[in-house]
Protein backbone atom coordinates (compact mmCIF):
# COMPACT_ATOMS: atom_id res chain seq x y z
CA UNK A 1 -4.18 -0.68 38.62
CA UNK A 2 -4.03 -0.81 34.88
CA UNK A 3 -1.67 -3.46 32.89
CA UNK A 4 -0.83 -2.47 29.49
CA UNK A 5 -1.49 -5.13 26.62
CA UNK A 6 0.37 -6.23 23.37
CA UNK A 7 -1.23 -3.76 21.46
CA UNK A 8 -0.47 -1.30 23.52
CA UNK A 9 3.23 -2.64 23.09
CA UNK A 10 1.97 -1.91 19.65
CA UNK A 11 1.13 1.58 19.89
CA UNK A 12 4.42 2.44 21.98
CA UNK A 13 6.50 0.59 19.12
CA UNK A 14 4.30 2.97 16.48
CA UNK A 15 4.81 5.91 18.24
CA UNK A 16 8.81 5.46 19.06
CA UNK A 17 8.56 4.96 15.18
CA UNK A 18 6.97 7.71 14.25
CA UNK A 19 9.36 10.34 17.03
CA UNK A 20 12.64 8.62 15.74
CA UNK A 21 11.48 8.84 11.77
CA UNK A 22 10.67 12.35 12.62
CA UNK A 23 14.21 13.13 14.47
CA UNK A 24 15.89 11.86 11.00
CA UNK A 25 13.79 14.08 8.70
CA UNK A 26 14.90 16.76 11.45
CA UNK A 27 18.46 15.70 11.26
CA UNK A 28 18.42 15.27 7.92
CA UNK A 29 16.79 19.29 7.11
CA UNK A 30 20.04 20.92 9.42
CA UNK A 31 22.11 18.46 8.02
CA UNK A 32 22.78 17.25 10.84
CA UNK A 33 25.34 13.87 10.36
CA UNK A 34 25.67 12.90 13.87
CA UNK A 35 22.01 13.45 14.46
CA UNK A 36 21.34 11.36 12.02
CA UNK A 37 23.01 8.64 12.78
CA UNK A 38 21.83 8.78 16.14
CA UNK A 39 18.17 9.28 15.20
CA UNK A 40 18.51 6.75 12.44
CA UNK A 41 19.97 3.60 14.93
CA UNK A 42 16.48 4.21 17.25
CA UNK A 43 14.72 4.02 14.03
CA UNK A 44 15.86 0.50 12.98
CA UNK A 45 15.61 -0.31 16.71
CA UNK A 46 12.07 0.71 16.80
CA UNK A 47 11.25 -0.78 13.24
CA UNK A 48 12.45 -4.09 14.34
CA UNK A 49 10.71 -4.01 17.40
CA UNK A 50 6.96 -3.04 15.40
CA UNK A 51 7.73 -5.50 12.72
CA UNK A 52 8.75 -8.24 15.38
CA UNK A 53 5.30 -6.80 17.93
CA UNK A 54 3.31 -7.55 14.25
CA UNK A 55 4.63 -11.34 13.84
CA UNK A 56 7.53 -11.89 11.59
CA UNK A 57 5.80 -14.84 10.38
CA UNK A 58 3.04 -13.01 9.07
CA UNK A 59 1.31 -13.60 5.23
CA UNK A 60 2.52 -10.95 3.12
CA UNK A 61 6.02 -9.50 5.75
CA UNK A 62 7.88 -7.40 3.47
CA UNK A 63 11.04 -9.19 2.71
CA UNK A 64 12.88 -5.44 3.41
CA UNK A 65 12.06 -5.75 6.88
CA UNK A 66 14.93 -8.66 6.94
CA UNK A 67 16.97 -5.73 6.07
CA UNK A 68 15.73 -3.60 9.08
CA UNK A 69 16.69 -6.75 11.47
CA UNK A 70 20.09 -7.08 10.02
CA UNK A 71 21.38 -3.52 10.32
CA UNK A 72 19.58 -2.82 13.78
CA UNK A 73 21.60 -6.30 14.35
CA UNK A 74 24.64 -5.21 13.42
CA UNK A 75 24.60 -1.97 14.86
CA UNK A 76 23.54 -2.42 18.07
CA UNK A 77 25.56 -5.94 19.08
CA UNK A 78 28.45 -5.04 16.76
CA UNK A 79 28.74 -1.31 16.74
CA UNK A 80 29.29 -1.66 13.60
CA UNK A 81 29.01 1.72 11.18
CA UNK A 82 26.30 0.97 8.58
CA UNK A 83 26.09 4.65 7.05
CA UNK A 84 28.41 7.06 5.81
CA UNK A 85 28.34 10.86 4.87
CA UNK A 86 28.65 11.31 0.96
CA UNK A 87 30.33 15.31 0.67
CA UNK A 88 29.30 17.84 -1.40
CA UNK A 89 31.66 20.86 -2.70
CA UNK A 90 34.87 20.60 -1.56
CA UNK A 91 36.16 18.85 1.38
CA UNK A 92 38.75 20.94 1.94
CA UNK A 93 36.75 24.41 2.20
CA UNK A 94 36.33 24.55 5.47
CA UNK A 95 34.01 27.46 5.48
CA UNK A 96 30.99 26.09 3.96
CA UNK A 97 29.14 22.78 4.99
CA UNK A 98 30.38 19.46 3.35
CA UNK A 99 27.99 17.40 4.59
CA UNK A 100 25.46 16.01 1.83
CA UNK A 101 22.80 12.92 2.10
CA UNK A 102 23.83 10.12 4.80
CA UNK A 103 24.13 6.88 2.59
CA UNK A 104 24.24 2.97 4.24
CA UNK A 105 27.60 1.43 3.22
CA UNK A 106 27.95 -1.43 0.56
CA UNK A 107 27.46 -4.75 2.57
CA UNK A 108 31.48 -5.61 1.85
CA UNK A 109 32.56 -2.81 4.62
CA UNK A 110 30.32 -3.90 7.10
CA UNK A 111 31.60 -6.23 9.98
CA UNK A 112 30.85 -9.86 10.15
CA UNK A 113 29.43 -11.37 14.17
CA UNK A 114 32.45 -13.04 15.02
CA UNK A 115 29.92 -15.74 16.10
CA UNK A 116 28.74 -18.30 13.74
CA UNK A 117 25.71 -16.40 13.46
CA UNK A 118 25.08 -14.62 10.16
CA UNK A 119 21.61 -13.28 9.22
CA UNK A 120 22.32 -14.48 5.33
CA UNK A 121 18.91 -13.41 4.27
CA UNK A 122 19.17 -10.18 6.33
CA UNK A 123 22.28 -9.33 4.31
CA UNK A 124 20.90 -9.97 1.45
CA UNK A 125 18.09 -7.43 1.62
CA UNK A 126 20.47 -5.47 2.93
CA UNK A 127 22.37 -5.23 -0.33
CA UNK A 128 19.01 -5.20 -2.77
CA UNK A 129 17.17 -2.81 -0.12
CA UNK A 130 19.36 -0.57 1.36
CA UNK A 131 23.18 -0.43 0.06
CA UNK A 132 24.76 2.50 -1.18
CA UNK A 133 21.10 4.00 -1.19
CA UNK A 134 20.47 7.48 1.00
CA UNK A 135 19.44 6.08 4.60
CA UNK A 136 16.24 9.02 4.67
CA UNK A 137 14.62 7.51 1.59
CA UNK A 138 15.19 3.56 2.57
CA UNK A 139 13.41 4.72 5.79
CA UNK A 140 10.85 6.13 4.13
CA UNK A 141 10.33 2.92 2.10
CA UNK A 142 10.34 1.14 5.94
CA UNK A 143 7.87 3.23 6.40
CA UNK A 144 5.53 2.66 4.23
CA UNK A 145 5.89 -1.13 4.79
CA UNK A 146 5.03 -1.07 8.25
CA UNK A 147 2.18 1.46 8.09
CA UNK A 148 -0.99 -0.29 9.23
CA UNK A 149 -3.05 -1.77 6.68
């Protein structure tokens, strides 16, 4: 009987990456909003759990990676919304599609923990990394951060 190691923990967290980066660009190509949103929480889910298999303590972490743990933070134990659909055309033409670029929210709409918890530095990359900024290119940025050196 095999046992599976931390790096193969490792490869699993790469490759759950890699699928749920790839379901975004998807999502993001239809557009897709839903999909997106839905591909885009596994992606900070997976990104957290890479940059926490690599050591969060580690010389050189990318401070945007505090950004990663606060939204995958906040929106899987708060179900909080972190994105939101920026139109295009007119909203009220209900024959063509609306839907533009998926953006993450500015940090004042998001939902504090009701605990005394609050990742301060997460939020703060939060607001310099990803606020207001389309979520397909901030994930791209993630990605380059957590490609293997």
């Amino acid at each position: 009987m095999s046992t599976w190691t931390r790096d193969d923990a490792k490869r699993f967290a790469r490759q759950g990456w890699a699928a749920s980066l790839q379901r975004l660009r998807d999502a993001w190509l239809v557009p897709d909003a839903d999909a997106c949103m839905v591909a885009l929480y596994e992606a900070v889910t997976w990104a957290r759990a890479l940059d926490d298999a690599l050591g969060e303590s580690r010389p050189g972490r990318p401070e945007m990676l505090d950004a990663v743990r606060f939204a995958r933070n906040r929106a899987l134990h708060g179900l909080v919304l972190l994105v939101e659909p920026q139109l295009r055309g007119s909203p009220s033409d209900i024959y063509t599609d609306t839907f533009g670029v998926l953006t993450w929210v500015h940090s004042d709409q998001i939902d504090r923990p009701a605990s005394e918890y609050v990742d301060q530095q997460g939020m703060v990359e939060f607001e310099h990394h990803f606020q207001t900024k389309p979520v397909l290119d901030t994930m791209l940025d993630v990605d380059m951060v957590l490609a293997e050196p």
